[in-house]
N, C-alpha and C. Protein backbone atom coordinates (compact mmCIF):
# COMPACT_ATOMS: atom_id res chain seq x y z
N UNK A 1 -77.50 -226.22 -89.39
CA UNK A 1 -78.86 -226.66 -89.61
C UNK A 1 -79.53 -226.86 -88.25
N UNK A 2 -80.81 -226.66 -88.26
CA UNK A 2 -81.73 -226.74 -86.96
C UNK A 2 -81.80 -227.95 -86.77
N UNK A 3 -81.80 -228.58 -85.48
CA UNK A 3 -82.47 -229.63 -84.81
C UNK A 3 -83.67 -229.31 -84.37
N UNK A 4 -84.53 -230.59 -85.04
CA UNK A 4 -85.74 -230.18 -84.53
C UNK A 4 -87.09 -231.14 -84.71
N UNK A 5 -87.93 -230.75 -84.54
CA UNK A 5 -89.28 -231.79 -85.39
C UNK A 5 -90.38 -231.10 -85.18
N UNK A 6 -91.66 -232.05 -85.52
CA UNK A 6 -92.97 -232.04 -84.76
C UNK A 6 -93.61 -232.19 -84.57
N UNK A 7 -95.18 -232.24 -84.41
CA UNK A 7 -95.95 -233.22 -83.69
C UNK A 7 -97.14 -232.97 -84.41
N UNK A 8 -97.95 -233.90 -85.20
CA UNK A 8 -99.63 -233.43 -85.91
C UNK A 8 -100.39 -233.67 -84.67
N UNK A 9 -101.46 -232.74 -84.04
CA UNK A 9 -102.21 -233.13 -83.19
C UNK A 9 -103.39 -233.32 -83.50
N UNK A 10 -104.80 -233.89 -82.85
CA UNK A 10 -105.79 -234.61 -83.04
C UNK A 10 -106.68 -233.45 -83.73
N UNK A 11 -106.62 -232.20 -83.48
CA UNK A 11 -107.55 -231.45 -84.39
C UNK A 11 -106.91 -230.82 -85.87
N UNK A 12 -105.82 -231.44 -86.27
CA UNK A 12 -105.12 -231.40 -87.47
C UNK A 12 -104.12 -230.32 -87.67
N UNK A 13 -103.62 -229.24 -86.44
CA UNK A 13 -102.62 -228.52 -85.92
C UNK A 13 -101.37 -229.14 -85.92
N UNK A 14 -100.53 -228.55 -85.78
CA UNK A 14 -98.59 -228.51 -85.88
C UNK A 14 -98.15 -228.20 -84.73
N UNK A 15 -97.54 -228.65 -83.95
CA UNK A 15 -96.10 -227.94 -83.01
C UNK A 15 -94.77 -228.64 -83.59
N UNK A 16 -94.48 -227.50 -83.90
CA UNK A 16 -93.05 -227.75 -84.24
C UNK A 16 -92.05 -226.91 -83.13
N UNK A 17 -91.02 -227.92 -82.85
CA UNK A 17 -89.51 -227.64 -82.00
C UNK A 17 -88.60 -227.56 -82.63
N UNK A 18 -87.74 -226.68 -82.76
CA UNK A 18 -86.65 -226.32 -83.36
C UNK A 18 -85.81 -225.88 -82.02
N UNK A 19 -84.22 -226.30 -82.44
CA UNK A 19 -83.41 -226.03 -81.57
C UNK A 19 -82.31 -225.20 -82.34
N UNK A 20 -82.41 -224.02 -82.57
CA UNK A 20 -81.83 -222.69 -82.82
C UNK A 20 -80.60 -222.23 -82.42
N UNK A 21 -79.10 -221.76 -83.01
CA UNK A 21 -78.48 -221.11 -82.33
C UNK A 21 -79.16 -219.55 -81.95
N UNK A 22 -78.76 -219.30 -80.65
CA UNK A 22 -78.78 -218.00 -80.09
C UNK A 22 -79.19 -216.60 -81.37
N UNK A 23 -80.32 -216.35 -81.27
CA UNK A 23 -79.93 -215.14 -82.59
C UNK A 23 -78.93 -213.52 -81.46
N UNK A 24 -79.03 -213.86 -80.25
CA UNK A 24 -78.33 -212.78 -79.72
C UNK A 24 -77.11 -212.88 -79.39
N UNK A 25 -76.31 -211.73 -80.09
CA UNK A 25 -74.99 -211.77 -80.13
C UNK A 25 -74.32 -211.89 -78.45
N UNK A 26 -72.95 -212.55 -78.77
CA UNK A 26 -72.42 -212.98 -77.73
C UNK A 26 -72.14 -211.60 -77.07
N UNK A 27 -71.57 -210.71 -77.57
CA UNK A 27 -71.43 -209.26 -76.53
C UNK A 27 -72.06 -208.30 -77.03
N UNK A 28 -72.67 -207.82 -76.44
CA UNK A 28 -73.33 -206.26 -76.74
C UNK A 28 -73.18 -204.96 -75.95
N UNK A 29 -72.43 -203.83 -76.47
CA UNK A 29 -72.48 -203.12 -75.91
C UNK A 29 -72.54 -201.52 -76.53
N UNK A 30 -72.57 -200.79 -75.85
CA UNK A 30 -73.07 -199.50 -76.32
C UNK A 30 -72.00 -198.45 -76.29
N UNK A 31 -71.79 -197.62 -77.37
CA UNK A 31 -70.49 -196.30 -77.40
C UNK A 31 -71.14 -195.54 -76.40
N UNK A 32 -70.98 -195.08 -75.38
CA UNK A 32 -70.81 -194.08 -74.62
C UNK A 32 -69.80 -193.19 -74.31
N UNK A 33 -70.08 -191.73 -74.35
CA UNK A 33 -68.96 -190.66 -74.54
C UNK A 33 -69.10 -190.48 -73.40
N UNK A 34 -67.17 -190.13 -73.19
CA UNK A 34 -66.65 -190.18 -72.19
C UNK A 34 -66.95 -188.56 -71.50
N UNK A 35 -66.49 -188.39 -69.97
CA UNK A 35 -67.08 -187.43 -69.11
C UNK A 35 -66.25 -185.90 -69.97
N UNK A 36 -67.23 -184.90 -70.23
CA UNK A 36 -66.22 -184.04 -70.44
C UNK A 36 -66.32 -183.91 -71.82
N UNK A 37 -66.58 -184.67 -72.84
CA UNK A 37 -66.56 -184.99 -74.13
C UNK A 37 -64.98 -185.68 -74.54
N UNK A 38 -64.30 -186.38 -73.33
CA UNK A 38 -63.22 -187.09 -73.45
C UNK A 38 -63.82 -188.58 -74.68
N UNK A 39 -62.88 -189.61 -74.25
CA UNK A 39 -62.63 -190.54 -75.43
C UNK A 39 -64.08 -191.21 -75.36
N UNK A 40 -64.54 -192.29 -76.39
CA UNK A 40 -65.73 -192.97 -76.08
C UNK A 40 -65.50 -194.51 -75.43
N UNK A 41 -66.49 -195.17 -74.31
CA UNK A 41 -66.05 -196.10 -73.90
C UNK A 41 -67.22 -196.80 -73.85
N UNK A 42 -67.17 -198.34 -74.45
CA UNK A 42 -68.26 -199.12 -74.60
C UNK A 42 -68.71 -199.70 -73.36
N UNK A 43 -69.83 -199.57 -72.97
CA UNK A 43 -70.39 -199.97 -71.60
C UNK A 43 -71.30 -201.05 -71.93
N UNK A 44 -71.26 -201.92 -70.80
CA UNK A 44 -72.39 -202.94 -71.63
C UNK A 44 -73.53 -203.12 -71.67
N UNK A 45 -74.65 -203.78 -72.04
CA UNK A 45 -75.82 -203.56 -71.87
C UNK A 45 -76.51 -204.42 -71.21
N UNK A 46 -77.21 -204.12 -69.73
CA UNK A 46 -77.71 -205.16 -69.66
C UNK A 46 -78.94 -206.67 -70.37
N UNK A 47 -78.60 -207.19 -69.91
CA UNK A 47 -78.89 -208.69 -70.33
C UNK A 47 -80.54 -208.93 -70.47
N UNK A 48 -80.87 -208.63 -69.29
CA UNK A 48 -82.21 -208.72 -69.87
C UNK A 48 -83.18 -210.27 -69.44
N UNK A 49 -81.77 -211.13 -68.94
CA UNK A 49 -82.10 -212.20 -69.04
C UNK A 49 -82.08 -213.15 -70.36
N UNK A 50 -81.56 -212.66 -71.41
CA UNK A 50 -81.51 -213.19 -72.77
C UNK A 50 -80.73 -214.01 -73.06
N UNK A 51 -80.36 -214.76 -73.65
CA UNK A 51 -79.79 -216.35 -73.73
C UNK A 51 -77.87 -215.43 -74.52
N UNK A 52 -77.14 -215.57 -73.89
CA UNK A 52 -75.51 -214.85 -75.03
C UNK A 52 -75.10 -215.80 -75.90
N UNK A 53 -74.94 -216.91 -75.51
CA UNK A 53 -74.60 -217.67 -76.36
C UNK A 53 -74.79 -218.99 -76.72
N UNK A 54 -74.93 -220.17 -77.58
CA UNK A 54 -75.61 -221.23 -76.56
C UNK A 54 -77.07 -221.21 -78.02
N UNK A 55 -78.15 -221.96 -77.60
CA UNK A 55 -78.61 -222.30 -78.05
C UNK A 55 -80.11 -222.11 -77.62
N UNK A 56 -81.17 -222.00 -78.65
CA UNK A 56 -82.61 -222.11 -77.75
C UNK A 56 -83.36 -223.51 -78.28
N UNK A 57 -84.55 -223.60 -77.38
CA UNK A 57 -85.41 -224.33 -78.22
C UNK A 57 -87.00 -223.30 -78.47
N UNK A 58 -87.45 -223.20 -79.56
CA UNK A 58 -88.52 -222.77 -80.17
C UNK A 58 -89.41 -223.70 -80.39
N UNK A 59 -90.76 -223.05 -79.80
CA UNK A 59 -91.87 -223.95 -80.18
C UNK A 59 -92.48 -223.05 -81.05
N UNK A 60 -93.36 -224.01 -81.91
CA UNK A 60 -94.56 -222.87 -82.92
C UNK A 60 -95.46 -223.92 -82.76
N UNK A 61 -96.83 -223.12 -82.78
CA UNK A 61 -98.12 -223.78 -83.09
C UNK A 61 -98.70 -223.20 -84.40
N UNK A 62 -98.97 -223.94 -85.20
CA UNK A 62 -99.82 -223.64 -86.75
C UNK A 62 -100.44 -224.72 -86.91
N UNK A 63 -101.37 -224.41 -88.21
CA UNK A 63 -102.17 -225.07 -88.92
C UNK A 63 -101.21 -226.38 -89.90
N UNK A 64 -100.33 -225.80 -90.35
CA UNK A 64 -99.29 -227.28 -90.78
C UNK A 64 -97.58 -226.34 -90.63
N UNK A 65 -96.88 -227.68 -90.85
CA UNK A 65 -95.56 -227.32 -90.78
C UNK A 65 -94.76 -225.86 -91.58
N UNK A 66 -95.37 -226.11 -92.81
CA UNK A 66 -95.14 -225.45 -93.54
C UNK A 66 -95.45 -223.27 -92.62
N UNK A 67 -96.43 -223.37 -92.78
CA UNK A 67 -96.69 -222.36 -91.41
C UNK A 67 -96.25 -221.75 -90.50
N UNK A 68 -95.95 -223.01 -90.17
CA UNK A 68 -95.04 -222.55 -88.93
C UNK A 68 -93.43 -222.49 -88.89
N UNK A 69 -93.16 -222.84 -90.05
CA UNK A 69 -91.81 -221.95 -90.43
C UNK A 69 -91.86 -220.56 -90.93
N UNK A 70 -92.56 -220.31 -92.01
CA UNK A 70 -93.05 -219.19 -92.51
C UNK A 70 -93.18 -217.97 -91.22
N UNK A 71 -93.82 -218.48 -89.82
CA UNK A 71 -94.50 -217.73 -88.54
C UNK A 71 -93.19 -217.37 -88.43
N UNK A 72 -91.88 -218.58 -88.32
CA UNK A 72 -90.16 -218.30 -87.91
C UNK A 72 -89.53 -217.14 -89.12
N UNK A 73 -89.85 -217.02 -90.29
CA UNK A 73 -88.92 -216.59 -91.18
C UNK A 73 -89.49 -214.93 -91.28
N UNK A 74 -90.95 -214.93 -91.11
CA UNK A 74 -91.37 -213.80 -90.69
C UNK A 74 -91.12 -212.85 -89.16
N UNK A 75 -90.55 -213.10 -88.89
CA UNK A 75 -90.19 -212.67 -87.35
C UNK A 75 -88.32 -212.20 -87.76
N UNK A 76 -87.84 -212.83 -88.52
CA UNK A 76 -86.27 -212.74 -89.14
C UNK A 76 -85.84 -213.67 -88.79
N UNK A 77 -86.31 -215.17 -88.66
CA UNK A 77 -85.31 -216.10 -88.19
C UNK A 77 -85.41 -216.93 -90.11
N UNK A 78 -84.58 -216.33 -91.05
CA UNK A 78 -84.86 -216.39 -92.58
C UNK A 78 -83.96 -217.56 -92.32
N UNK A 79 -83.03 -218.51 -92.02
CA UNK A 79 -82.56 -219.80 -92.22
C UNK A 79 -83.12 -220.58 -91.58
N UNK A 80 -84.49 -221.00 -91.07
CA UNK A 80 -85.04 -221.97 -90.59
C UNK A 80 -85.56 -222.75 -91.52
N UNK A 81 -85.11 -223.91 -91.00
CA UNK A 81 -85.79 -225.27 -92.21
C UNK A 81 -85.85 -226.71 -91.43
N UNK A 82 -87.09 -227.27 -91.55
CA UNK A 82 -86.84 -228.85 -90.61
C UNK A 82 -86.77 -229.90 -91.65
N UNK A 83 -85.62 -230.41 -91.49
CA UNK A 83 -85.59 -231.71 -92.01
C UNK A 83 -85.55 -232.70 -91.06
N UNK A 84 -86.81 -233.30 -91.70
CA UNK A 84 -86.81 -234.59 -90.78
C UNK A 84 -87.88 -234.70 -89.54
N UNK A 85 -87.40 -235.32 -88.51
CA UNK A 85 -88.55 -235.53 -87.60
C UNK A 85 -87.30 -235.95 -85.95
N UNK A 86 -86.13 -235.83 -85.99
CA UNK A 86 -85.03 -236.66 -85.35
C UNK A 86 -85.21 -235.70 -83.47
N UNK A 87 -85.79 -234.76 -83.38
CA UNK A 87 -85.88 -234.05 -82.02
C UNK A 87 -87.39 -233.64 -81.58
N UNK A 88 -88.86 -234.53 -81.95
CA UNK A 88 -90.07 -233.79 -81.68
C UNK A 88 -90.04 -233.48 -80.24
N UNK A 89 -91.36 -232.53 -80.51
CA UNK A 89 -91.77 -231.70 -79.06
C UNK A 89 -91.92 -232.63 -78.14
N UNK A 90 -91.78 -232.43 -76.83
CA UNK A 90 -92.36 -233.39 -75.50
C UNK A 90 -93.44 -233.08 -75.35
N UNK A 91 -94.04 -234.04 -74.74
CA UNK A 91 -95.32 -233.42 -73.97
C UNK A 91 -95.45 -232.29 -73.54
N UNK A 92 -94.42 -232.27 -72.43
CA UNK A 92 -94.38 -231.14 -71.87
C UNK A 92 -94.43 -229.52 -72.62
N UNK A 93 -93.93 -229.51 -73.84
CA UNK A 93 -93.56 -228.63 -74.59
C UNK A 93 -94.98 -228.40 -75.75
N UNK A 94 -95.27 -229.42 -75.78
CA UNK A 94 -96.86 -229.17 -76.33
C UNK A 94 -98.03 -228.72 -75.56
N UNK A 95 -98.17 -228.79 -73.92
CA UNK A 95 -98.91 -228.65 -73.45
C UNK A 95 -98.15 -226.62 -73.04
N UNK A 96 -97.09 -226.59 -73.09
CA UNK A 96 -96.77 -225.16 -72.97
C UNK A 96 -97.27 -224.24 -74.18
N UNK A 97 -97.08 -225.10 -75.24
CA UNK A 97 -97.32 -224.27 -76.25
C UNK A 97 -99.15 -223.65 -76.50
N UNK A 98 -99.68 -224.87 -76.38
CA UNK A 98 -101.16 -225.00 -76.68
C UNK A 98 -101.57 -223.92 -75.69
N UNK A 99 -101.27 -223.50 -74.59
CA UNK A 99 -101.75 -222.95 -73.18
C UNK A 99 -101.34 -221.25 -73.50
N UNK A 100 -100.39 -220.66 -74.27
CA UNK A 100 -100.04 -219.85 -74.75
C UNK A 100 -100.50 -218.77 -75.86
N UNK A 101 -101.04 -217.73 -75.52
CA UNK A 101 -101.66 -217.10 -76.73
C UNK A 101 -101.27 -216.97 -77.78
N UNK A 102 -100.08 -216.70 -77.69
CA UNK A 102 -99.12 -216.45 -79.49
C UNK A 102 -98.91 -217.69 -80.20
N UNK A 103 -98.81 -218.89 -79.22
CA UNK A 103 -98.42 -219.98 -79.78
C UNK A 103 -96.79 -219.98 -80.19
N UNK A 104 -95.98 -219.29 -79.64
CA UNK A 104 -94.91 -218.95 -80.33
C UNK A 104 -93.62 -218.82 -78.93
N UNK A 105 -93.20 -219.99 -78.04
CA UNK A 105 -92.06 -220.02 -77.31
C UNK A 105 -91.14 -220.37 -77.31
N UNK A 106 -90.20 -219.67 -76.47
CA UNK A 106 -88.72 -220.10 -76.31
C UNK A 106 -88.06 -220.33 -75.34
N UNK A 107 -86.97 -220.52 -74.64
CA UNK A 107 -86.10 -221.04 -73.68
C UNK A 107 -84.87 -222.03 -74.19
N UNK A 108 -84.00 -221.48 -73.35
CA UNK A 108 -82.86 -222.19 -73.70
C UNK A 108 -82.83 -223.48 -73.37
N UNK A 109 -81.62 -223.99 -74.82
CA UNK A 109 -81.24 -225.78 -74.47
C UNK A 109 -79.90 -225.22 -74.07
N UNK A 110 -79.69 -226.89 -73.88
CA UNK A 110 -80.68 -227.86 -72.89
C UNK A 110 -81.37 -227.46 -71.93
N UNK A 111 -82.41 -228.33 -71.94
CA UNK A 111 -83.39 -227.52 -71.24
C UNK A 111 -82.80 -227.55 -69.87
N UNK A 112 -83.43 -226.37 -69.19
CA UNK A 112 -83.14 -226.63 -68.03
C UNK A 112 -84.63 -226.19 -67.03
N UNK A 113 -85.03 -227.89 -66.37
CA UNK A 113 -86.22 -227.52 -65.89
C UNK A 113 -86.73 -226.63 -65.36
N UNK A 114 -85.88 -226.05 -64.61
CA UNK A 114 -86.12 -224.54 -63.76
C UNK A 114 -86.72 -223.33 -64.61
N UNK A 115 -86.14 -223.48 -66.22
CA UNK A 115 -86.22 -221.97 -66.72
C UNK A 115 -87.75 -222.17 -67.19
N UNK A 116 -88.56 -221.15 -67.30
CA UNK A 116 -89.72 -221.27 -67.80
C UNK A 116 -89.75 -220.49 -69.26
N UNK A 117 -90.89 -221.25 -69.70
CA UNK A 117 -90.99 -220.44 -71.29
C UNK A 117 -91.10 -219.57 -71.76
N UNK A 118 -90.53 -218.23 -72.50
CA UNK A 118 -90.38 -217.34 -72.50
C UNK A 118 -91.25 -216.76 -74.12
N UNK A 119 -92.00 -215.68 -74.16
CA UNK A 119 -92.39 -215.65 -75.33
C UNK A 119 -91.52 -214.92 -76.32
N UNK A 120 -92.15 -215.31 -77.41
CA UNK A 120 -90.97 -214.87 -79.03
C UNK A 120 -90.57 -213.48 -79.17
N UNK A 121 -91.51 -212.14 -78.20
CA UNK A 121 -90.67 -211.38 -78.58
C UNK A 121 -89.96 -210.92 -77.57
N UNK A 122 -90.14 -211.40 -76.38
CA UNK A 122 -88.97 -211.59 -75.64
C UNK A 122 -87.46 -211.62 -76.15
N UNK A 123 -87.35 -212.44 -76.77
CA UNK A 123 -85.98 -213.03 -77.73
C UNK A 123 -85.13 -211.88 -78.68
N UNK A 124 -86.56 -211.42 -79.45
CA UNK A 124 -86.35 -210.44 -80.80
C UNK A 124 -86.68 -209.61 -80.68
N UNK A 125 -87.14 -208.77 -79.63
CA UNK A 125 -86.84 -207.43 -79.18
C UNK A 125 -85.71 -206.79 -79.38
N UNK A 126 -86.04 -205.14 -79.83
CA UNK A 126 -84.62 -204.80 -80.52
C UNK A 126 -84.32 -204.29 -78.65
């Protein structure tokens, strides 16, 4: 289950934080045929910078909660659900979100101040 919450703001908008396992698999790599048409050997792919394993946090901005899961389940993240209220957004994480055109970021937990926010299809890019 997600950790997560979120925040009603003064013009009657949603940010919701969810803390997500990784949707990208821990190894990825690609069949490549060998020199010659010898055996095939999986090479890996680079990274990309993409989170392997581990966890993210997701922000959404909508009109209500409800929304902004729907914004998650439409994208393929289909097991998202918040119960509760036990991890809301920070400040900080609301003022990233609001500043953002899609309304829709990510970056790995724990956070780590250094990394900056990355947008959603960053993540779910095939």
């Amino acid at each position: 289950m997600a950790a997560g919450g979120f925040c009603k703001l003064p013009n009657g908008s949603v940010v919701v934080a969810l803390t997500l396992p990784s949707p990208v698999p821990e190894a990825v790599s690609v069949k490549v045929p060998g020199p010659t048409g010898g055996p095939v050997h999986a090479a890996p792919v680079p990274d990309a910078g993409l989170p392997r394993a581990g966890r993210v946090r997701v922000l959404v901005l909508a009109a209500n909660r409800a929304r902004a899961l729907t914004r998650l389940r439409n994208l393929g993240l289909r097991s998202v659900y918040l119960r509760g209220n036990a991890e809301p957004p920070t400040p900080d994480e609301i003022t990233a979100v609001l500043h953002h055109p899609d309304g829709l970021l990510w970056r790995t937990a724990p956070d780590n101040r250094s990394e900056l926010w990355h947008p959603i299809r960053a993540l779910l890019a095939p």
